[in-house]
Protein backbone atom coordinates (compact mmCIF):
# COMPACT_ATOMS: atom_id res chain seq x y z
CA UNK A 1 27.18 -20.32 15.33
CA UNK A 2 26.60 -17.77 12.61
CA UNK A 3 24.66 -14.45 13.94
CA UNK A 4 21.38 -14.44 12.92
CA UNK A 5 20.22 -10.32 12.31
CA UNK A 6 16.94 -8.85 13.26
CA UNK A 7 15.97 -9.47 9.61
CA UNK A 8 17.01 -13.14 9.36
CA UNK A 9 15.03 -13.53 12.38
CA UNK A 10 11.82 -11.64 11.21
CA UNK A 11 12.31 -13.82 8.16
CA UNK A 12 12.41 -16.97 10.09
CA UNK A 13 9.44 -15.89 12.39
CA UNK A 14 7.18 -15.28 9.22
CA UNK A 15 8.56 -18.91 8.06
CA UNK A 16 7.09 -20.36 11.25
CA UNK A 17 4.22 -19.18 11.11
CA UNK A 18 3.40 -20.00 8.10
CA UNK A 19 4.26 -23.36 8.62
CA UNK A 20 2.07 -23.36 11.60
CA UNK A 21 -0.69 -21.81 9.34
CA UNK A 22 -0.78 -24.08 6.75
CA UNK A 23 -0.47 -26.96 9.69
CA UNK A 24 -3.71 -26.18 11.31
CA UNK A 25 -5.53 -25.58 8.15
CA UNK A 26 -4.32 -29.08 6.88
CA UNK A 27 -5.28 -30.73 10.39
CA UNK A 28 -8.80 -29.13 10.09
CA UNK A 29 -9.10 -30.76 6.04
CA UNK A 30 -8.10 -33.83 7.50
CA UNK A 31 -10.36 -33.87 10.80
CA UNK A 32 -12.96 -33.05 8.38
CA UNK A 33 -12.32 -35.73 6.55
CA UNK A 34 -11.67 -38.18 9.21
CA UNK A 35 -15.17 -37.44 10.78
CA UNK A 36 -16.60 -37.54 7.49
CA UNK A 37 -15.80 -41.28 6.52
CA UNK A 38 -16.61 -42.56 10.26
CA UNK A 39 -20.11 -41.07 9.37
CA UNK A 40 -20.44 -42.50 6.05
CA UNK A 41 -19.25 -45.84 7.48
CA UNK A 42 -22.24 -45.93 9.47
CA UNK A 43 -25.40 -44.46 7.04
CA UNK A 44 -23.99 -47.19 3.80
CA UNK A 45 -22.00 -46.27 0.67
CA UNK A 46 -24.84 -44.67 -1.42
CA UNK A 47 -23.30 -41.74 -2.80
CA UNK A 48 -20.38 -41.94 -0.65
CA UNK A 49 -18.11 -40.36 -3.14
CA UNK A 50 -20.19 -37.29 -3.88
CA UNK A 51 -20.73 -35.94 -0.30
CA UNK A 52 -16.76 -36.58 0.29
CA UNK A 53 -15.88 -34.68 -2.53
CA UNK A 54 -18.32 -32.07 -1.68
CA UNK A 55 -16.99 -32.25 1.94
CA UNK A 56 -13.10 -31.78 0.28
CA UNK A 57 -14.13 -28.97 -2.05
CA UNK A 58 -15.63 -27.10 0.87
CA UNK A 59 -12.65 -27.50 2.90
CA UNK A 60 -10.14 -27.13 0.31
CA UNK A 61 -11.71 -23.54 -0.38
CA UNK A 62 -12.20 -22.22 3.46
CA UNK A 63 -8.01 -23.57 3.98
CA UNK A 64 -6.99 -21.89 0.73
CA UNK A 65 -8.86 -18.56 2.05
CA UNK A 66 -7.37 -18.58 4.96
CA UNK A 67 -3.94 -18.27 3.11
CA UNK A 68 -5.16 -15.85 1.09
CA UNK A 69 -5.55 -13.76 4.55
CA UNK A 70 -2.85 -15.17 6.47
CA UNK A 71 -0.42 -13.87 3.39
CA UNK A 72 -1.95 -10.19 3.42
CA UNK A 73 -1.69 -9.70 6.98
CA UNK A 74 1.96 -10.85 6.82
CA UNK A 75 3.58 -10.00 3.61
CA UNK A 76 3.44 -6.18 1.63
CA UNK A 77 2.78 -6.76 -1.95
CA UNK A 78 1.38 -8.50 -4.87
CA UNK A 79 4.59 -10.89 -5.67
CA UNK A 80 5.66 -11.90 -2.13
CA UNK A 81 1.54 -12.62 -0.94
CA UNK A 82 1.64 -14.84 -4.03
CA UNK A 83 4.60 -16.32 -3.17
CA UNK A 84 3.43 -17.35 0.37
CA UNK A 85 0.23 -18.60 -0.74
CA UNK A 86 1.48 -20.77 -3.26
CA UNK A 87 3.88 -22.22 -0.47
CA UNK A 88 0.97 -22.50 1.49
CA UNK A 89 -0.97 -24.48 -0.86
CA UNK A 90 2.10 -26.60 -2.14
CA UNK A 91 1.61 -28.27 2.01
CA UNK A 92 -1.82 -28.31 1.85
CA UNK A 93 -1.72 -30.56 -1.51
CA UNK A 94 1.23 -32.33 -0.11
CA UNK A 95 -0.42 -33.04 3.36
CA UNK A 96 -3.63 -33.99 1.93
CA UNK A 97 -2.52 -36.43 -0.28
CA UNK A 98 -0.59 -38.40 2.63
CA UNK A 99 -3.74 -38.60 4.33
CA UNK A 100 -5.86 -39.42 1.31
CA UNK A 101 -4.08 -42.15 -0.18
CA UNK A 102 -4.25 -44.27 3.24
CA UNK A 103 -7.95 -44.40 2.66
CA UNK A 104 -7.54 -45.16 -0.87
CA UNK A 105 -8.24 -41.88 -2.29
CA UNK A 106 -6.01 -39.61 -4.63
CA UNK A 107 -6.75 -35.80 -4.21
CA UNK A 108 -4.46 -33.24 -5.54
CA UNK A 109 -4.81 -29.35 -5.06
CA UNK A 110 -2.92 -26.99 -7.35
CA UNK A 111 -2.59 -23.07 -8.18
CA UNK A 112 -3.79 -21.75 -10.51
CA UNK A 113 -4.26 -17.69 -9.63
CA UNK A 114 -5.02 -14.95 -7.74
CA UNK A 115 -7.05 -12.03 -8.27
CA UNK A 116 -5.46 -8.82 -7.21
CA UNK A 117 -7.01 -6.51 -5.01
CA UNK A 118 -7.07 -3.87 -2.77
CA UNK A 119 -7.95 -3.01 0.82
CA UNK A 120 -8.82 0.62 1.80
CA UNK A 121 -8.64 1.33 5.07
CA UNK A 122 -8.73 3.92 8.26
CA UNK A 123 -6.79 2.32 11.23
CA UNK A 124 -6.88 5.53 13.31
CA UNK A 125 -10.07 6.53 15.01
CA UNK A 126 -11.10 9.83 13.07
CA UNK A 127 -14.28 11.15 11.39
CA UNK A 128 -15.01 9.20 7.75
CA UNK A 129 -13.63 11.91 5.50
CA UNK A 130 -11.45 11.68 3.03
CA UNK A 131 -7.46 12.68 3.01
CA UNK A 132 -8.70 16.39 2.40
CA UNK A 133 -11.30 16.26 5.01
CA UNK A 134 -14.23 15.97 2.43
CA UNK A 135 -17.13 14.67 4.52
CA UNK A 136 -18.34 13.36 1.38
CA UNK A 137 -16.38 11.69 -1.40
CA UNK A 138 -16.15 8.56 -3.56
CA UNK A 139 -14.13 5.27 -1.60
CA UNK A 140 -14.03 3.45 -4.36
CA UNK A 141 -15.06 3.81 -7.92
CA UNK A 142 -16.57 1.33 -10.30
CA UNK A 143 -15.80 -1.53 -8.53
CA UNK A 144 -17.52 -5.10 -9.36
CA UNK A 145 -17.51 -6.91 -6.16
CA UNK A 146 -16.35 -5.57 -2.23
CA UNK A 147 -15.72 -7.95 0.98
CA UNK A 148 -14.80 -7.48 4.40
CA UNK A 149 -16.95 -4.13 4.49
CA UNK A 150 -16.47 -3.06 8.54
CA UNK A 151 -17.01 0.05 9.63
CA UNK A 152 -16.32 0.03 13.96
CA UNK A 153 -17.33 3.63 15.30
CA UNK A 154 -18.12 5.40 17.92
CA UNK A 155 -21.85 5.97 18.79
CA UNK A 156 -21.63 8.88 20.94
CA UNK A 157 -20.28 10.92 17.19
CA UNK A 158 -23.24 10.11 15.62
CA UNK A 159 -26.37 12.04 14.34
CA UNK A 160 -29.06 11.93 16.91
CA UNK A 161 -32.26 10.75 14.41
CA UNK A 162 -34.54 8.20 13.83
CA UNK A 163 -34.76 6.84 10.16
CA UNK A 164 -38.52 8.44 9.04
CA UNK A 165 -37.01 11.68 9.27
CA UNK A 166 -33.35 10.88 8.93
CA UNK A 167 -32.68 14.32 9.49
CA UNK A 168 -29.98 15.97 10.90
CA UNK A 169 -27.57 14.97 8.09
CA UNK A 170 -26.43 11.92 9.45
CA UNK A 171 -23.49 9.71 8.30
CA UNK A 172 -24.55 7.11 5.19
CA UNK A 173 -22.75 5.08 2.77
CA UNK A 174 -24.03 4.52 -0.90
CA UNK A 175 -23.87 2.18 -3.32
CA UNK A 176 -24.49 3.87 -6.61
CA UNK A 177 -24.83 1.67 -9.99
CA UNK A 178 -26.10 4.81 -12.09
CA UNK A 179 -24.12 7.69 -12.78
CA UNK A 180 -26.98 10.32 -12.25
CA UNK A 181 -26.07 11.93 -9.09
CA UNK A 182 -29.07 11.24 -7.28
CA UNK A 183 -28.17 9.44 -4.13
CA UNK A 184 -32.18 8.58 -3.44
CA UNK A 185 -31.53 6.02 -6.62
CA UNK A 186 -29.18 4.03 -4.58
CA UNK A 187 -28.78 1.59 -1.47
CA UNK A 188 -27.97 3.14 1.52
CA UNK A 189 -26.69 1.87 4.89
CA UNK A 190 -27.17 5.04 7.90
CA UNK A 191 -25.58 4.85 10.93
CA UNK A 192 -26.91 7.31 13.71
CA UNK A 193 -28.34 7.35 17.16
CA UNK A 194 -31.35 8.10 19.87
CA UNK A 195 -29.37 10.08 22.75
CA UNK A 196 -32.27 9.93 24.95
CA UNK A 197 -32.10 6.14 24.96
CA UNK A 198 -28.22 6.05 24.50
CA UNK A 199 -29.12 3.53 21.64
CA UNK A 200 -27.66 2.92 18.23
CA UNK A 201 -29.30 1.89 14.94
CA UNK A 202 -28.50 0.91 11.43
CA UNK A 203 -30.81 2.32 8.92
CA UNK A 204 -31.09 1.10 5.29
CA UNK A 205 -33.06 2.95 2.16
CA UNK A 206 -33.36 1.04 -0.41
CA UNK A 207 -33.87 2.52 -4.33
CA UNK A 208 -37.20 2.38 -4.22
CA UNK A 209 -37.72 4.11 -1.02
CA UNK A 210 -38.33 1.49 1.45
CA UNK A 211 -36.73 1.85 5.03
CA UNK A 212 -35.93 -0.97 7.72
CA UNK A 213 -33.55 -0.68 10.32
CA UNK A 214 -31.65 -3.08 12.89
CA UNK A 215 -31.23 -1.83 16.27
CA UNK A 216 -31.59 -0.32 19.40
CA UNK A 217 -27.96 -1.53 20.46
CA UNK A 218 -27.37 -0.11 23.74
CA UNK A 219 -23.99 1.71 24.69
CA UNK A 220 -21.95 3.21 26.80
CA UNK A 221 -19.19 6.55 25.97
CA UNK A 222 -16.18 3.59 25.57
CA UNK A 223 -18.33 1.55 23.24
CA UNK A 224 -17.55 1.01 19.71
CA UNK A 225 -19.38 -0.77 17.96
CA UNK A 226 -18.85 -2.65 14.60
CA UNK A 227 -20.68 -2.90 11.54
CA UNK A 228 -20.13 -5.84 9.31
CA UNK A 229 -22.09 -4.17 5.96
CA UNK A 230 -20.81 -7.00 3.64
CA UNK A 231 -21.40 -9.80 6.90
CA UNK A 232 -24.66 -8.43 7.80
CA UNK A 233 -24.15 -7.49 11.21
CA UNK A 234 -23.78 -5.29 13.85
CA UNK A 235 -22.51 -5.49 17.41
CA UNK A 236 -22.16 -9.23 16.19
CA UNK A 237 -25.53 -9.61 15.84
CA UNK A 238 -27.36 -10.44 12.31
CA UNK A 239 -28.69 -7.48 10.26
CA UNK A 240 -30.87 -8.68 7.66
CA UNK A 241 -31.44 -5.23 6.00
CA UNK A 242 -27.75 -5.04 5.22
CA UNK A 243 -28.15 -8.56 3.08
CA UNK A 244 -28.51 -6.49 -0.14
CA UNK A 245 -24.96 -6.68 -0.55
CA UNK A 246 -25.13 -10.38 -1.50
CA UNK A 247 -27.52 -8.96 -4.87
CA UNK A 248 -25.52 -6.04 -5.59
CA UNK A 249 -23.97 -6.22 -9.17
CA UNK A 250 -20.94 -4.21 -10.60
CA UNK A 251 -19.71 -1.88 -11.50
CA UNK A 252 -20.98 0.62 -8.52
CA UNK A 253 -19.24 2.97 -6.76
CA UNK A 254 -19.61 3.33 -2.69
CA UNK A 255 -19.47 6.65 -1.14
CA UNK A 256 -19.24 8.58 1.78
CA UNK A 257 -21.99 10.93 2.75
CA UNK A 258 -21.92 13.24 5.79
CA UNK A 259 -18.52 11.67 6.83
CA UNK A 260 -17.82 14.22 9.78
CA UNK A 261 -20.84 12.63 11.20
CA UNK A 262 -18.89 10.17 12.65
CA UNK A 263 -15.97 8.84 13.88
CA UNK A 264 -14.54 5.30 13.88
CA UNK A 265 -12.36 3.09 11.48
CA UNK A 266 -12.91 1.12 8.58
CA UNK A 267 -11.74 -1.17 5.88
CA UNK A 268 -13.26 -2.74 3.03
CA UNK A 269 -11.46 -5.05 -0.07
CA UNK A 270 -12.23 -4.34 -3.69
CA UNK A 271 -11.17 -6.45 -6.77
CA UNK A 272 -9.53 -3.75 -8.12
CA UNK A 273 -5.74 -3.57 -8.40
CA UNK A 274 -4.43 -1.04 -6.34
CA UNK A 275 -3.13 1.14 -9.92
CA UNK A 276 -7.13 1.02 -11.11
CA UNK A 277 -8.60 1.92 -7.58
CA UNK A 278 -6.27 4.51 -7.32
CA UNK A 279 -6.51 5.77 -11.07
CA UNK A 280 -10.22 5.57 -10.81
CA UNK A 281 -10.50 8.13 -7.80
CA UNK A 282 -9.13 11.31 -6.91
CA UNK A 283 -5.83 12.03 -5.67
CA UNK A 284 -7.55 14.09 -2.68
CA UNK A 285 -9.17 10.67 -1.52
CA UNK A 286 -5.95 8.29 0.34
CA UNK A 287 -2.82 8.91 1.39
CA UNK A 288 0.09 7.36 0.42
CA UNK A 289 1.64 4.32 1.85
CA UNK A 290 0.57 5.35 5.59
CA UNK A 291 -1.57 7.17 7.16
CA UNK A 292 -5.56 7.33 7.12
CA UNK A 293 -7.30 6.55 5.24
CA UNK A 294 -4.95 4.99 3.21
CA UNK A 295 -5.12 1.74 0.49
CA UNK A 296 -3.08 -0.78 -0.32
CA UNK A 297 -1.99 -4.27 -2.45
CA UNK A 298 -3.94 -6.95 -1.26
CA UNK A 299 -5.36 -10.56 -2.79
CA UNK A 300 -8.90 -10.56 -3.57
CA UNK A 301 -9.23 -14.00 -4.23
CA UNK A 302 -7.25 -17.63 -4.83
CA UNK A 303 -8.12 -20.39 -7.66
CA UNK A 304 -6.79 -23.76 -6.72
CA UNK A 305 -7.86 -26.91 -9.01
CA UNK A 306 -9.01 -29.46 -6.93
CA UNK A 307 -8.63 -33.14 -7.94
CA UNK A 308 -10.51 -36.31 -6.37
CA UNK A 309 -9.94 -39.74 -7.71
CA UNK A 310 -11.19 -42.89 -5.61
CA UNK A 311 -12.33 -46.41 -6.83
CA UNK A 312 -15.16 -45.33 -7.88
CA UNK A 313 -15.32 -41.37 -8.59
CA UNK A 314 -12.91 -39.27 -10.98
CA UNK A 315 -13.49 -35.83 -10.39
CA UNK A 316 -11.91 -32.45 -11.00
CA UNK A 317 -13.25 -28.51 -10.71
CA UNK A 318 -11.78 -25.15 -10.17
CA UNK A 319 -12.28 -23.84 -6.73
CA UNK A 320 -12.10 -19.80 -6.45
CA UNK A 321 -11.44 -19.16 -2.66
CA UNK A 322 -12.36 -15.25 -1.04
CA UNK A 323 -11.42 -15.19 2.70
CA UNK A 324 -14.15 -12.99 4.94
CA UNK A 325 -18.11 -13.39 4.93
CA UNK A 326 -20.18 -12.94 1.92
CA UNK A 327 -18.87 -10.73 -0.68
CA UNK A 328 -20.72 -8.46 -2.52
């Protein structure tokens, strides 16, 4: 039997689990669709066609977005995340159709792109300053849209305030669409606390002035807790003050403010290749390849064409899949 290295297996390990990947993203298209016609079977034929295709669009674009994050979490790199994602769509297309064309249908899903990205990020727990300790500096710099904005910290480092005052200097993130300097023209998201209550909040200040805020959330010193800025959450509960994001339109940079006013991770994805975010921002900002904070080559987003052709329907769209919650 020929010896099979540490890489060889590594290789064949990332193999497997893409296979398994792209497996339970093709069962969930197809359970989809299974459940799909048994309904339509029992409400009549009227526009049969146009809520399955709807129904195969929709699915087509969550399964391609889930390659699009199974390939950055598993693969370094513009070319080989490509190169697993077009595998993974080549089984999805290939699964689909087997399914499909037993129910009469011919559906076809091919690549067409990707948009390249990047993800900043701070995996070790450490206050939200830049790679020269700045506690307040640019993150990223004229970017049109950001997803998977989560910041997880820990409530005990933050300000003690309440947001009518806000004083204290406590930690804040800005989204700034006008180069003026004036932060009070921009949207921004404060996190700080009420130490009498042990309670957290989440504080946002719009342009024009007006405040609202999501909170109390309760903790204890071991708490972290996570907030989902482009998901519009905290603690896992909804935020609707942070739903701004979904209007926000590029390009806008998003700051920093007050960063040693707290202390957690974070990581965000901009559609920005990783030579423009970097070019676009201070050397003082990331580190290299390791390290925190830190950036690196991810894919923003996937276009598949998506082809449905039945008895009675011809259709055929681009789909442009973005893994994560609403983007901004």
């Amino acid at each position: 039997m020929a010896d099979v290295n540490g890489e060889s297996r590594a290789q064949l390990f990332l193999v497997g689990a893409l296979s398994l990947a792209v497996v339970f993203v093709v069962l969930a298209l197809i359970l989809n669709s299974a459940i799909y016609t048994e309904n339509l079977a029992t409400r009549g034929t009227d526009n049969a066609d146009g809520r399955e295709i709807t129904q195969f669009q929709h699915d087509v674009e969550q399964g391609v977005g889930g390659l699009v994050a199974f390939a950055n979490r598993n693969r370094a790199g513009y070319t080989d995340q490509t190169t697993v994602l077009q595998g993974g769509v080549g089984e999805i297309r290939s699964l689909s159709q087997a399914f499909n064309v037993e129910h009469g249908r011919v559906v076809s899903v091919e690549y067409v792109g990707i948009t390249e990205g990047t993800e900043a990020r701070q995996y070790s727990e450490r206050q939200f300053t830049n790679d020269s300790d700045s506690s307040t500096w640019v993150a990223a710099a004229g970017v049109d849209e950001v997803r998977s904005f989560n910041q997880t910290v820990n409530p005990v480092s933050l300000t003690d305030t309440d947001l009518s005052t806000l004083s204290g200097d406590p930690f804040f993130v800005s989204f700034e669409d006008e180069d003026d300097g004036d932060v009070t023209n921009d949207w921004r998201v404060y996190l700080y606390q009420d130490v009498s209550e042990s309670e957290m909040y989440v504080g946002v200040v719009s342009p024009s002035g007006a405040k609202h805020s999501c909170g109390p959330y309760p903790y204890t010193e071991e708490d972290r807790v996570n907030v989902s800025i482009t998901g519009s959450t905290v603690a896992g509960q909804r935020c609707p003050p942070l739903d701004f994001t979904d209007d926000l339109s590029g390009p806008y940079d998003i700051e920093y403010h007050e960063g040693d006013s707290a202390v957690g991770t974070y990581r965000f994805v901009v559609d920005q290749d990783r030579g423009t975010f970097t070019g676009n921002l201070p050397s003082s900002s990331y580190q290299g390849d390791a390290g925190d904070p830190t950036s690196r080559e991810v894919l923003y987003s996937a276009t598949v064409r998506v082809t449905y052709h039945s008895s009675n329907s011809l259709y055929e769209t681009e789909v442009t899949a973005i893994p994560g919650e609403t983007d901004a």
